[in-house]
C-alpha atoms as a PDB file:
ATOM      1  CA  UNK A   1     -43.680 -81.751 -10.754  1.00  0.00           C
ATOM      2  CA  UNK A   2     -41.476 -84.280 -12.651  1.00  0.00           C
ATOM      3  CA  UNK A   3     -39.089 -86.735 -11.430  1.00  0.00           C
ATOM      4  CA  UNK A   4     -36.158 -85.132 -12.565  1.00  0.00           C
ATOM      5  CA  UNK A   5     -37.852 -81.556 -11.704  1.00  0.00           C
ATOM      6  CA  UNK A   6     -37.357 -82.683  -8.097  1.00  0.00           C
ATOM      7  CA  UNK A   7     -33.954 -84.045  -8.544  1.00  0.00           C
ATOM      8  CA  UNK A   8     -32.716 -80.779  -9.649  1.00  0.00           C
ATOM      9  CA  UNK A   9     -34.273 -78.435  -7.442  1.00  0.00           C
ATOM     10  CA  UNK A  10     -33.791 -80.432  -4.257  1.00  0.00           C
ATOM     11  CA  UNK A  11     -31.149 -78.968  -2.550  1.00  0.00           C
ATOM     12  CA  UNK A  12     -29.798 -78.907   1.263  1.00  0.00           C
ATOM     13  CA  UNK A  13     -31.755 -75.320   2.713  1.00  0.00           C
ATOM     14  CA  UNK A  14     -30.557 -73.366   5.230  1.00  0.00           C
ATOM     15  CA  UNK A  15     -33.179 -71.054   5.930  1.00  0.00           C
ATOM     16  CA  UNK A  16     -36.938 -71.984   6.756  1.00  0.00           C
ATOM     17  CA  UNK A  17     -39.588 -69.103   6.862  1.00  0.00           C
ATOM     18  CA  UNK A  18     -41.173 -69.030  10.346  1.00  0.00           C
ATOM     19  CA  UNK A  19     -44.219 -71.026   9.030  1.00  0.00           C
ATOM     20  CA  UNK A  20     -45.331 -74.684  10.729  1.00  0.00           C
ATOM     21  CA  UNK A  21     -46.106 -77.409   8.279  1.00  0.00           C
ATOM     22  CA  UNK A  22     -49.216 -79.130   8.666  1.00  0.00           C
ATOM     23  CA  UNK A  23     -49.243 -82.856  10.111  1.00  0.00           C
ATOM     24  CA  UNK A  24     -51.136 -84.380   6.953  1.00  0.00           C
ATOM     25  CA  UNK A  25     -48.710 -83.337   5.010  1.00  0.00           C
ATOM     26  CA  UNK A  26     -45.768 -84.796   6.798  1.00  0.00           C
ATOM     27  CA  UNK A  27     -47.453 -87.679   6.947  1.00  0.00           C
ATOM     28  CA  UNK A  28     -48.731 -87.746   3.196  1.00  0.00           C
ATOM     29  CA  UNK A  29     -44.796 -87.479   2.505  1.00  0.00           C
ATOM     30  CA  UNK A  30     -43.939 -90.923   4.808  1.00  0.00           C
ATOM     31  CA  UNK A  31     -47.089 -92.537   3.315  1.00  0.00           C
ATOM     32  CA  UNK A  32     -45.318 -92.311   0.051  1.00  0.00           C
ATOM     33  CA  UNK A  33     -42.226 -92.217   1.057  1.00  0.00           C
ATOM     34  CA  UNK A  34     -42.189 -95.688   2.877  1.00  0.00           C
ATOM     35  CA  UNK A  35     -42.684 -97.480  -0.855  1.00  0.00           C
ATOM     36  CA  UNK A  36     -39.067 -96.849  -1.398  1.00  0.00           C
ATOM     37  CA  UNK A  37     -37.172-100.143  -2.108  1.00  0.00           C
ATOM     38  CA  UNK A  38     -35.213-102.190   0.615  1.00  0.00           C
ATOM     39  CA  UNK A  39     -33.243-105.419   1.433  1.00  0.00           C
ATOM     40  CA  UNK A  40     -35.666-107.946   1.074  1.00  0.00           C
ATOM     41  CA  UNK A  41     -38.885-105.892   1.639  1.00  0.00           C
ATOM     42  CA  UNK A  42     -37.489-105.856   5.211  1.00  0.00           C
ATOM     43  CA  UNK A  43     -38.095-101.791   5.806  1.00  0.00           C
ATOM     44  CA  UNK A  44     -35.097-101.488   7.683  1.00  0.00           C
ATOM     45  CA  UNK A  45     -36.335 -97.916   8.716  1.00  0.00           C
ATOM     46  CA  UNK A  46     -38.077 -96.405  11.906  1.00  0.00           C
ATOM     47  CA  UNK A  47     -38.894 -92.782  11.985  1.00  0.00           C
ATOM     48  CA  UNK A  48     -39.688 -90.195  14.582  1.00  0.00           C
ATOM     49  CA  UNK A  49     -41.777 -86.751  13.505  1.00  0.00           C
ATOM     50  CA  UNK A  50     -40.256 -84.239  16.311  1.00  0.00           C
ATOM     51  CA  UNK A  51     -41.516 -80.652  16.020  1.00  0.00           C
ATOM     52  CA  UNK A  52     -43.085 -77.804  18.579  1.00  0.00           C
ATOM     53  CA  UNK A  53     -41.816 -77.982  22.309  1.00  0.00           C
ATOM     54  CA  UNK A  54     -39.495 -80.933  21.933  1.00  0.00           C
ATOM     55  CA  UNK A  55     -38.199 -80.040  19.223  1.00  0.00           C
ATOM     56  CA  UNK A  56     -37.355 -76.241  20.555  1.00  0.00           C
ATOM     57  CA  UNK A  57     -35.983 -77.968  23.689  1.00  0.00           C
ATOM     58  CA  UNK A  58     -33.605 -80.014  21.529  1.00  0.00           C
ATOM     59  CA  UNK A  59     -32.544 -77.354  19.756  1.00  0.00           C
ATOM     60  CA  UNK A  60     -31.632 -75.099  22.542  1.00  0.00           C
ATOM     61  CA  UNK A  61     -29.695 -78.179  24.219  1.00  0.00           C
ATOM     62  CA  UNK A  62     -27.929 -78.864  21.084  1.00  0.00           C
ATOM     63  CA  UNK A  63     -27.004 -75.430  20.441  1.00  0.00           C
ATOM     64  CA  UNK A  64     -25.839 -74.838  23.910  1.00  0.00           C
ATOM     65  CA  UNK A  65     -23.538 -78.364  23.659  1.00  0.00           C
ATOM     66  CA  UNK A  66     -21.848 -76.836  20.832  1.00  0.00           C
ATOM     67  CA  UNK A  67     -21.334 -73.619  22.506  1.00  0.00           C
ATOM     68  CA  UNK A  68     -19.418 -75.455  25.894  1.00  0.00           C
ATOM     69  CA  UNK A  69     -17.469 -77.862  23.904  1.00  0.00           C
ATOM     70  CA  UNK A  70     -19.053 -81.110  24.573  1.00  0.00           C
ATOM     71  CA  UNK A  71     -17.843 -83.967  23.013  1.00  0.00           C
ATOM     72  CA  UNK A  72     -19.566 -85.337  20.659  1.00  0.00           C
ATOM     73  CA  UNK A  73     -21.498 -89.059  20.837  1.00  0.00           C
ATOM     74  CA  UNK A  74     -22.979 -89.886  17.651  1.00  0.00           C
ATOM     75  CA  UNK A  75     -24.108 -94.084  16.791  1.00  0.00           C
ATOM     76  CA  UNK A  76     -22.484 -94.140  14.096  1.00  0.00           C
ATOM     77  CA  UNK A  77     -18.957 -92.650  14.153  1.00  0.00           C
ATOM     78  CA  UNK A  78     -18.320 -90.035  11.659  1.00  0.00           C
ATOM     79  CA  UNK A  79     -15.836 -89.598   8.860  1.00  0.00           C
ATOM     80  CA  UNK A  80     -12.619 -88.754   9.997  1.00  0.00           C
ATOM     81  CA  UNK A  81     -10.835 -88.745   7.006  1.00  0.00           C
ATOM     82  CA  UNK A  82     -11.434 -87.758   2.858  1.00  0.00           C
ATOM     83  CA  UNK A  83      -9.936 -88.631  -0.071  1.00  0.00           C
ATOM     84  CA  UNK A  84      -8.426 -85.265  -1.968  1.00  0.00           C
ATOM     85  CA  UNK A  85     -11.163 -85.426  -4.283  1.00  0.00           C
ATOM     86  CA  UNK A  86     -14.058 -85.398  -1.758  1.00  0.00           C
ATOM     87  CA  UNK A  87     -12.682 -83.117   0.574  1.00  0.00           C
ATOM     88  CA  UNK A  88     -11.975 -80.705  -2.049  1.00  0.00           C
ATOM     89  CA  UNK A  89     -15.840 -80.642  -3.125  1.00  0.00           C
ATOM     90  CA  UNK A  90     -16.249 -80.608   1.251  1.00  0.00           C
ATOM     91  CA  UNK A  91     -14.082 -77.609   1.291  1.00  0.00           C
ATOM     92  CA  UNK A  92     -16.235 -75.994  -1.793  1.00  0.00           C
ATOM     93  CA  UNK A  93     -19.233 -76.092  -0.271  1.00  0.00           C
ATOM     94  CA  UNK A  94     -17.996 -75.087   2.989  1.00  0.00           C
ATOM     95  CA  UNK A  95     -16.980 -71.561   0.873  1.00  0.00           C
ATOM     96  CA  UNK A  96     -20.347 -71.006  -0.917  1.00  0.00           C
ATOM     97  CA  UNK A  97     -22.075 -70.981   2.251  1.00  0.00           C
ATOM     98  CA  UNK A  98     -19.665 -69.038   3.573  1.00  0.00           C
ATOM     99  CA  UNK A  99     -19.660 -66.477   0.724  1.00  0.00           C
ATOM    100  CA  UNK A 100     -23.502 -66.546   0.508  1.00  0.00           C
ATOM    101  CA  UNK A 101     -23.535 -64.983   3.990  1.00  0.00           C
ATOM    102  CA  UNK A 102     -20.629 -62.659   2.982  1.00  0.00           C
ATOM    103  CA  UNK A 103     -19.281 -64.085   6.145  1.00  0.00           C
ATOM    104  CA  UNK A 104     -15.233 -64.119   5.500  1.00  0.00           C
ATOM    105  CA  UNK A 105     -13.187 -67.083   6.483  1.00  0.00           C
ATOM    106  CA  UNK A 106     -11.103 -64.944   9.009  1.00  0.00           C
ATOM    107  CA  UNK A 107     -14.387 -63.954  11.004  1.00  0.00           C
ATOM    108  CA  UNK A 108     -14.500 -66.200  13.800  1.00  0.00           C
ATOM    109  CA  UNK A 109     -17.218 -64.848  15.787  1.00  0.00           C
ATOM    110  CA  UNK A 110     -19.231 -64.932  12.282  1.00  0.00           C
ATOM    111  CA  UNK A 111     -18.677 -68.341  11.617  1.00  0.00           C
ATOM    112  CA  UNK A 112     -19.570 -69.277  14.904  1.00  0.00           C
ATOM    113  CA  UNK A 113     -22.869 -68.055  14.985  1.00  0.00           C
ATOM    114  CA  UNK A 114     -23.324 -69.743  11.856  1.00  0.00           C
ATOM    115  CA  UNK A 115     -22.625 -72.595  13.222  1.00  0.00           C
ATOM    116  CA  UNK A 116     -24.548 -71.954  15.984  1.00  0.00           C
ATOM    117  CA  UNK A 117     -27.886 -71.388  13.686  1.00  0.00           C
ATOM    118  CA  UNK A 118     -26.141 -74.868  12.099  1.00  0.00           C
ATOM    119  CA  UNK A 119     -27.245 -76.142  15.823  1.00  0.00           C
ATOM    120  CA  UNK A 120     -30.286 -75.451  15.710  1.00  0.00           C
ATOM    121  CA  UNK A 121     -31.368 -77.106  12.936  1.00  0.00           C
ATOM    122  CA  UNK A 122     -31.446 -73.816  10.752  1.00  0.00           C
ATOM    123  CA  UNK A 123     -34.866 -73.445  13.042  1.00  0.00           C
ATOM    124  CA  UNK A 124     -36.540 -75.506  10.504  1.00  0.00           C
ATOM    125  CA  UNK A 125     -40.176 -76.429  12.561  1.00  0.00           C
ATOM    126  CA  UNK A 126     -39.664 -80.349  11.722  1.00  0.00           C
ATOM    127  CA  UNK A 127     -37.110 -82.775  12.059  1.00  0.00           C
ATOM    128  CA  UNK A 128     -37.327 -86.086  11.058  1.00  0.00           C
ATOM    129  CA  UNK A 129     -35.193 -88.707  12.124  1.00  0.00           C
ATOM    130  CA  UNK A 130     -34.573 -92.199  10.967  1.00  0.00           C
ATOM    131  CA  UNK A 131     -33.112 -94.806  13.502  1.00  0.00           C
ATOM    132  CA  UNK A 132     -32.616 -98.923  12.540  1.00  0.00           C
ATOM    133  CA  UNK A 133     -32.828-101.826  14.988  1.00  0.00           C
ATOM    134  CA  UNK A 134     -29.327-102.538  16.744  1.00  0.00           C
ATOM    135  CA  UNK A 135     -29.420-106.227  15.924  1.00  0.00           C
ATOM    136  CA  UNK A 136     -29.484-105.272  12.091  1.00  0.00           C
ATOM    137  CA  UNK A 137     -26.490-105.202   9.657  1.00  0.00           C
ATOM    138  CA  UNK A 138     -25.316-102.087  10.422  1.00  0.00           C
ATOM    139  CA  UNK A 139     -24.008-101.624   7.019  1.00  0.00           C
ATOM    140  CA  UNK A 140     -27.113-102.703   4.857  1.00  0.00           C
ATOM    141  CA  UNK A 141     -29.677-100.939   7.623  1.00  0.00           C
ATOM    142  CA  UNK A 142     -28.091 -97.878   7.049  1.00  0.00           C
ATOM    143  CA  UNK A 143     -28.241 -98.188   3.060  1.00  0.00           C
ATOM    144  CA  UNK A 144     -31.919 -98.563   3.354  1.00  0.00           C
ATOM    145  CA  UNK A 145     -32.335 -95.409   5.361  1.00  0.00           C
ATOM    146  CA  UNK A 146     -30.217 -93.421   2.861  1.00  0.00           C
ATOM    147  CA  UNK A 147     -33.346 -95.105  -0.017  1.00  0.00           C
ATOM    148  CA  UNK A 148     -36.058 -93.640   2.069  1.00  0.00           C
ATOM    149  CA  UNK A 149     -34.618 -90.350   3.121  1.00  0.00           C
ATOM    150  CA  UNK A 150     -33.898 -89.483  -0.494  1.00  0.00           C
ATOM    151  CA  UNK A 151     -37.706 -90.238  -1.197  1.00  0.00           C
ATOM    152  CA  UNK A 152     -38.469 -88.637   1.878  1.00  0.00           C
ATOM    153  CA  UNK A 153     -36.616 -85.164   0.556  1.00  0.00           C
ATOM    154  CA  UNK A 154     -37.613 -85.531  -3.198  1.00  0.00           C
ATOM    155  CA  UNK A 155     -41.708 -85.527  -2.004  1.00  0.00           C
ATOM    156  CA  UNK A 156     -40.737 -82.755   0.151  1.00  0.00           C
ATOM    157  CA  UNK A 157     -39.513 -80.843  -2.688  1.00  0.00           C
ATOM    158  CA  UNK A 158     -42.754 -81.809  -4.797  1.00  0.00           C
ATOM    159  CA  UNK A 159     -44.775 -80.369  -2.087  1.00  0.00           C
ATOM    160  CA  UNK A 160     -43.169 -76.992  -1.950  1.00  0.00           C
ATOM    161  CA  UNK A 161     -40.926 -77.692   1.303  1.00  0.00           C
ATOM    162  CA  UNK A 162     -37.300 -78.049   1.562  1.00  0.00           C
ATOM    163  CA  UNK A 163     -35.001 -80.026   3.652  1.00  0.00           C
ATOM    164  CA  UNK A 164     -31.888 -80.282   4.701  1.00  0.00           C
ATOM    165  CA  UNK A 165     -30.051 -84.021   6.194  1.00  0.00           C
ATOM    166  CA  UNK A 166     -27.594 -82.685   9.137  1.00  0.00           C
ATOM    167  CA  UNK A 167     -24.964 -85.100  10.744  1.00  0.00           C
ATOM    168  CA  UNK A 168     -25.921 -82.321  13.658  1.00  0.00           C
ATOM    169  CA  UNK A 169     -29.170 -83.263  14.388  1.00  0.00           C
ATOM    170  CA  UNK A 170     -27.625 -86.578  15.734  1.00  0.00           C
ATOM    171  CA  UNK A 171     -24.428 -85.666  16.704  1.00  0.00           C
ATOM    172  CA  UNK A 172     -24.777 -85.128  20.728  1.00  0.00           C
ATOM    173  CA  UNK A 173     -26.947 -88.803  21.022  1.00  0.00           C
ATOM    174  CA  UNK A 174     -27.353 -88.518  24.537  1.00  0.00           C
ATOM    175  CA  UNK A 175     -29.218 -85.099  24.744  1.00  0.00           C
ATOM    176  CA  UNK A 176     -31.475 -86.610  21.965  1.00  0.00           C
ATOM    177  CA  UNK A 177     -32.560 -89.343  24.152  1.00  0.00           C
ATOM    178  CA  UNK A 178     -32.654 -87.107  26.811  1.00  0.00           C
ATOM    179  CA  UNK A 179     -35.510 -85.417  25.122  1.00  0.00           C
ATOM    180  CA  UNK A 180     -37.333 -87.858  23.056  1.00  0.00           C
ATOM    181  CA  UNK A 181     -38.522 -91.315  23.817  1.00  0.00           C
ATOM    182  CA  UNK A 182     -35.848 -93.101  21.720  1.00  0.00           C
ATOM    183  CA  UNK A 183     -36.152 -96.938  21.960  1.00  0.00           C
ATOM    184  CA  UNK A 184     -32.663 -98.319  23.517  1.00  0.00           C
ATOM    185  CA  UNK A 185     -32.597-101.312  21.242  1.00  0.00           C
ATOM    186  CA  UNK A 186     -33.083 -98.688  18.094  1.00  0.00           C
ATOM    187  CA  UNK A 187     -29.920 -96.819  17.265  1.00  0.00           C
ATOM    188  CA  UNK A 188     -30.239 -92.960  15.969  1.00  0.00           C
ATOM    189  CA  UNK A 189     -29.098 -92.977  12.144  1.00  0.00           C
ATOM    190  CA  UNK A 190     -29.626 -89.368  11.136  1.00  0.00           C
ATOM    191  CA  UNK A 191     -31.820 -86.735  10.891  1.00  0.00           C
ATOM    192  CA  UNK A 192     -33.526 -84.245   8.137  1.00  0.00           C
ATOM    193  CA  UNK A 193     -34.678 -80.701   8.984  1.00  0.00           C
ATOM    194  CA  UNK A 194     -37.666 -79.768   7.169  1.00  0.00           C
ATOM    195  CA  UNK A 195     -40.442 -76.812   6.010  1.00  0.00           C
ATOM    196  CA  UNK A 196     -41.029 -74.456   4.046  1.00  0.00           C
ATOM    197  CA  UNK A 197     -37.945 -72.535   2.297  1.00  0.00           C
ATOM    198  CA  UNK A 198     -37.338 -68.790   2.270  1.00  0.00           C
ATOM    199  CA  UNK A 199     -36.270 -68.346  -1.244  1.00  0.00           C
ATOM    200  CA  UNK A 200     -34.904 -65.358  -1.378  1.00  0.00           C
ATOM    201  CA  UNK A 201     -32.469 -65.957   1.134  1.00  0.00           C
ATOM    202  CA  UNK A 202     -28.708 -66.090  -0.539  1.00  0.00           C
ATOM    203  CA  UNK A 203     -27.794 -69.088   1.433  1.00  0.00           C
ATOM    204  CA  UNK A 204     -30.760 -71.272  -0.945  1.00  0.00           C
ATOM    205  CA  UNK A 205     -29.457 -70.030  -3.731  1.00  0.00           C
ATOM    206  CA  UNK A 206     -25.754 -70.140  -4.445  1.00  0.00           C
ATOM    207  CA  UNK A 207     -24.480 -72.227  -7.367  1.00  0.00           C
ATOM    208  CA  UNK A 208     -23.853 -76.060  -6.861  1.00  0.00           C
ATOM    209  CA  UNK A 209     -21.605 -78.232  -8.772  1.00  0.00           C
ATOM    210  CA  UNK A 210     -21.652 -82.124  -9.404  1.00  0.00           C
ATOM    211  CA  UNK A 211     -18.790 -83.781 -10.785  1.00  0.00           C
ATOM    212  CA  UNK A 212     -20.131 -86.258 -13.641  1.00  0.00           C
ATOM    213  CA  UNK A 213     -16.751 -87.674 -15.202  1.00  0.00           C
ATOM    214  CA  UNK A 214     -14.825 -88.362 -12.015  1.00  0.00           C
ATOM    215  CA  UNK A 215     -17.717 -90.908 -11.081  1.00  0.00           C
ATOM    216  CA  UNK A 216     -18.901 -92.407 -13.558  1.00  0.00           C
ATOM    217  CA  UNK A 217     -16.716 -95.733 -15.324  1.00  0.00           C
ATOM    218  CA  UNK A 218     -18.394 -97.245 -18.462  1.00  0.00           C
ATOM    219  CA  UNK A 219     -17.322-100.571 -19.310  1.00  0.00           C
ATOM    220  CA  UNK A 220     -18.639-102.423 -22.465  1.00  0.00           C
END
């Protein structure tokens, strides 16, 4: 597949067919994906493979946090607030999922359980997540893991799997060290469901938009 090939088709997926992924293959993705560029050389990155009981225990803790309110305790705070012009493009994408699961904006109990299968990681049998040293420019770190993990999901998309980064996955911090053997000097960045896509499923498929002229300054 070409470079831009991948580019294109990459695309956050939603629904994973019930098939595992092999290990050499995960790892043939990091082996390749860990030449991506960073400050210095310095590999601000450290990543943790999670799948089969560990990963079905997190996602039945993280699904049931979600479902009895608790608050959430991400590292890294998230974004509060958008300018109109992002959260507009938020908002869009929040309707073509929505629409893609004829799932109607009134239907509370619907878009729960969406959010619910949200949760769980779309039941995706990897996840992947990337955590930096806490003595590291938080800033900077962060900027390097953002490198690899688009390296990490373009070589997924050259080998036939999909992926999908979730905020989610690292939302509820404390039931993720619960479960796995996080290092307490390494703080818990984000993390990228992964494996093979189902695509026939409406929710990989509706149409996506990126807005070229409302980025893009040239100055000569």
């Amino acid at each position: 597949m070409q470079l831009v090939d991948s580019i294109r088709q990459r695309r956050s997926i939603r629904q994973f067919l019930p098939k595992s992924v092999p290990d050499e293959v995960i790892r043939d993705i990091i082996s390749e994906a860990v030449w991506s560029p960073s400050w210095g050389n310095t590999q601000q990155w450290e990543m943790m493979v999670v799948t089969g009981d560990k990963l079905a225990k997190l996602r039945e803790e993280n699904r049931k946090a979600l479902f009895t309110g608790q608050k959430a305790q991400p590292e890294i705070p998230f974004p509060e607030v958008w300018p109109d012009a992002h959260k507009a493009r938020y908002g869009e994408v929040g309707k073509a999922v929505l629409e893609s699961q004829t799932t109607d904006r009134d239907d509370k109990e619907g878009r729960l359980q969406n959010t619910g299968h949200m949760f769980s990681f779309f039941d995706a049998p990897v996840l992947l997540y990337f955590m930096v040293d806490k003595q590291l420019s938080l800033e900077y770190a962060v900027l390097d893991v953002g490198l690899i993990l688009q390296n990490v999901s373009l070589l997924a998309c050259d080998k036939g799997l999909g992926s999908c980064i979730m905020a989610v996955s690292v939302m509820y911090a404390d039931i993720v060290r619960k479960i796995l053997p996080v290092p307490d000097n390494k703080r818990l960045v984000i993390g990228t469901a992964m494996g093979y896509p189902d695509l026939e499923a409406p929710i990989n498929n509706f149409e996506r938009q990126r807005d070229l002229e409302q980025v893009v300054t040239w100055v000569a």
